[in-house]
C-alpha atoms as a PDB file:
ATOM      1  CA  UNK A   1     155.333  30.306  58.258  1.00  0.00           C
ATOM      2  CA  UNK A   2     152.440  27.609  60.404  1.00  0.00           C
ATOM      3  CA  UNK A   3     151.583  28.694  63.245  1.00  0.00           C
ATOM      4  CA  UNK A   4     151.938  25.856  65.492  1.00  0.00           C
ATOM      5  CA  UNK A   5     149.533  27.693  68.692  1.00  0.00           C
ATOM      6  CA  UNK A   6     146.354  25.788  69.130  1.00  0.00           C
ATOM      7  CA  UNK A   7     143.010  27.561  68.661  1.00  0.00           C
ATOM      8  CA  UNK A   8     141.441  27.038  71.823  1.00  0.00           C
ATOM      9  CA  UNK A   9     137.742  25.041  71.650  1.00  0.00           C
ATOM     10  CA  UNK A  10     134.610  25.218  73.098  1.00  0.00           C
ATOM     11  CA  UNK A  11     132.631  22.888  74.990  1.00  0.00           C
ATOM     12  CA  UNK A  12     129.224  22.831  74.926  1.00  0.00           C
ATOM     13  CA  UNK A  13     126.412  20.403  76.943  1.00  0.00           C
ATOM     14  CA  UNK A  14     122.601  20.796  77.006  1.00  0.00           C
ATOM     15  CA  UNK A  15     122.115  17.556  79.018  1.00  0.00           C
ATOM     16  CA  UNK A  16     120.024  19.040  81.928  1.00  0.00           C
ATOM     17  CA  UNK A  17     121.140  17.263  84.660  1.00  0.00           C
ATOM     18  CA  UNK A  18     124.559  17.168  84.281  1.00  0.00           C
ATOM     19  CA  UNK A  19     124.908  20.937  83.802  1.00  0.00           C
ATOM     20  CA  UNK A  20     122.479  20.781  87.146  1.00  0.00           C
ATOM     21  CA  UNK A  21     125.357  18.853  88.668  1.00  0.00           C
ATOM     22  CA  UNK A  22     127.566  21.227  87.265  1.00  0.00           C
ATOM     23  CA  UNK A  23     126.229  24.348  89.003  1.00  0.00           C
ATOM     24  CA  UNK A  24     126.181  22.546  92.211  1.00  0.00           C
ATOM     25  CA  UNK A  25     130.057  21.589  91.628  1.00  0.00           C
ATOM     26  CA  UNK A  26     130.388  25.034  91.085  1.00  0.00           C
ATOM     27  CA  UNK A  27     128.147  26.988  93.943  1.00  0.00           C
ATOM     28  CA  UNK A  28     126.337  28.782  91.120  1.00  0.00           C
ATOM     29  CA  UNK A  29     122.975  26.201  91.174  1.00  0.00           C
ATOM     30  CA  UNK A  30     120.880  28.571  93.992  1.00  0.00           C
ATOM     31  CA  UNK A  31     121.466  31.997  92.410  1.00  0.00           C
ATOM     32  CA  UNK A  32     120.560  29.893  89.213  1.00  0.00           C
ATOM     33  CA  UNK A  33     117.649  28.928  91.014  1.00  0.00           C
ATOM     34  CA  UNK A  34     117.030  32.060  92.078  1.00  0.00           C
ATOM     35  CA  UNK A  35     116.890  33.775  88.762  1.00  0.00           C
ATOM     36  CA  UNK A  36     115.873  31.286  86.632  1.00  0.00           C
ATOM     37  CA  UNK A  37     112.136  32.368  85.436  1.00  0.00           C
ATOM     38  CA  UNK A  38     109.715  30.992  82.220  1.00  0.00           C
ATOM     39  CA  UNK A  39     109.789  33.445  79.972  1.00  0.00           C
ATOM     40  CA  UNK A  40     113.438  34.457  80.634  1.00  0.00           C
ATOM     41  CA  UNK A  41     117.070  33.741  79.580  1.00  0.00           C
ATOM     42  CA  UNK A  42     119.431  33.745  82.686  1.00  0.00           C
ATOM     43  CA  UNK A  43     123.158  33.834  81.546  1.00  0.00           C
ATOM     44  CA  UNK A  44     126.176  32.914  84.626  1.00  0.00           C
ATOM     45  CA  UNK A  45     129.682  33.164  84.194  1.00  0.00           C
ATOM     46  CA  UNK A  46     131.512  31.558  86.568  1.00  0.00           C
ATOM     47  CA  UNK A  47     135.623  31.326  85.511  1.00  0.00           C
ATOM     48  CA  UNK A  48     135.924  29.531  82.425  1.00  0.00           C
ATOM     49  CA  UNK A  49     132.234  28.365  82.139  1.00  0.00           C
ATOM     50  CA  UNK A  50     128.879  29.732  81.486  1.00  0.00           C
ATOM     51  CA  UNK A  51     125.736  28.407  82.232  1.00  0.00           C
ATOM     52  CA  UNK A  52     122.787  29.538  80.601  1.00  0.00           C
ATOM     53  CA  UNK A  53     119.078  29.034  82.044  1.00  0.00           C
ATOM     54  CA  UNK A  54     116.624  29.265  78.573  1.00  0.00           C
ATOM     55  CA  UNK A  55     112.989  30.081  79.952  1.00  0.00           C
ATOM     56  CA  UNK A  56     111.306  29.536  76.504  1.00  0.00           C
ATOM     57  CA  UNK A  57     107.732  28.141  77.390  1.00  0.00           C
ATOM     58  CA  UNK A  58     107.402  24.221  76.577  1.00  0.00           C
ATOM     59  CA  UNK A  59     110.810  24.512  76.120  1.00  0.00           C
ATOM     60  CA  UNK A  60     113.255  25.491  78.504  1.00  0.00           C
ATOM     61  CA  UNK A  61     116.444  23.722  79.740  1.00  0.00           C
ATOM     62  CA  UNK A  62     119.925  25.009  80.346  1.00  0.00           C
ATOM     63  CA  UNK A  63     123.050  24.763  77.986  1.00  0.00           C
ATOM     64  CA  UNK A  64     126.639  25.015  79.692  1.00  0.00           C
ATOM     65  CA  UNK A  65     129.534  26.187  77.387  1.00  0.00           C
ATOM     66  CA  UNK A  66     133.684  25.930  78.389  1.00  0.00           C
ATOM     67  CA  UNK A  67     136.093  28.145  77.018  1.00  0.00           C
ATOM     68  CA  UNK A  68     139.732  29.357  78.278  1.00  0.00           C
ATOM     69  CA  UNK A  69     139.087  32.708  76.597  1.00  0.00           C
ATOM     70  CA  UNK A  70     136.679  35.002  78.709  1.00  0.00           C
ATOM     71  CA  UNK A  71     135.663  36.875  75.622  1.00  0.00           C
ATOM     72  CA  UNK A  72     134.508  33.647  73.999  1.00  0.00           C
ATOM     73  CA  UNK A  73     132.118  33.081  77.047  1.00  0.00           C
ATOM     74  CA  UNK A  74     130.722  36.726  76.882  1.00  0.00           C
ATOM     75  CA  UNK A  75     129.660  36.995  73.270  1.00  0.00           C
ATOM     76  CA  UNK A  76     127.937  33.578  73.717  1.00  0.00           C
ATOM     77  CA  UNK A  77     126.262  34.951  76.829  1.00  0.00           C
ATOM     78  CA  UNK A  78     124.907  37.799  74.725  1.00  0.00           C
ATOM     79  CA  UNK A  79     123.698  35.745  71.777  1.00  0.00           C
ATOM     80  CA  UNK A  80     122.106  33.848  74.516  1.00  0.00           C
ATOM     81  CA  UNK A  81     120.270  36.758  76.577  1.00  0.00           C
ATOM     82  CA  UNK A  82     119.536  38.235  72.631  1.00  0.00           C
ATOM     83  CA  UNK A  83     117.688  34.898  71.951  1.00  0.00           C
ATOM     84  CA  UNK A  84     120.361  34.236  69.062  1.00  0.00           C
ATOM     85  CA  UNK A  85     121.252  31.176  70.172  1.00  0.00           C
ATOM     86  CA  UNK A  86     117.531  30.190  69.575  1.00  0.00           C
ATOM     87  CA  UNK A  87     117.605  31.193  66.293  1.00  0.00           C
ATOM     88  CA  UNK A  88     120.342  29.661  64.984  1.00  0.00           C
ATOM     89  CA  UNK A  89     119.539  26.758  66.428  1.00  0.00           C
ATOM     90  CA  UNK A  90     116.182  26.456  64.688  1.00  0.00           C
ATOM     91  CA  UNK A  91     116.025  24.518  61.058  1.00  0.00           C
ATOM     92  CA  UNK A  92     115.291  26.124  58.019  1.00  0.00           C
ATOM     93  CA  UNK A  93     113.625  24.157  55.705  1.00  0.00           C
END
């Protein structure tokens, strides 16, 4: 039997300034503000979206990700704070 339910997909940015606009949209941008530090990872859940604040030094920026399943948004939020993100990100050659 096919299932005919939809597997729900995430959306993911790392263009700075409209995740900046984002935040503002969503009143998150001064406790973003707030915590964002170099040298840290700052991770926000707000609803359906998360906004992540990367601190690496000489290269930090913010990612947003959009999922309808809360659990989707956590675990990313923990690969995030974990610096897994970072990793996987990086090439292997």
């Amino acid at each position: 039997m096919e299932s005919t339910q939809k597997i729900p997909k995430i959306i993911a940015c790392q263009d700075d300034r409209a995740i900046i606009k984002r935040m503002k949209q969503r009143g998150v941008w001064s406790k973003m503000k707030e915590l964002a530090k170099s040298g840290e990872t700052i991770a926000i859940i707000n609803h359906d979206e998360l906004f992540v604040w990367h601190g690496a030094p000489g290269d930090s920026g913010y990612s947003f990700f959009k999922s309808p399943l809360p659990g989707d948004l956590v675990l990313i939020a923990g690969m995030a704070c974990d610096n897994t993100l970072a990793a996987a990100g990086q090439s292997r050659h």
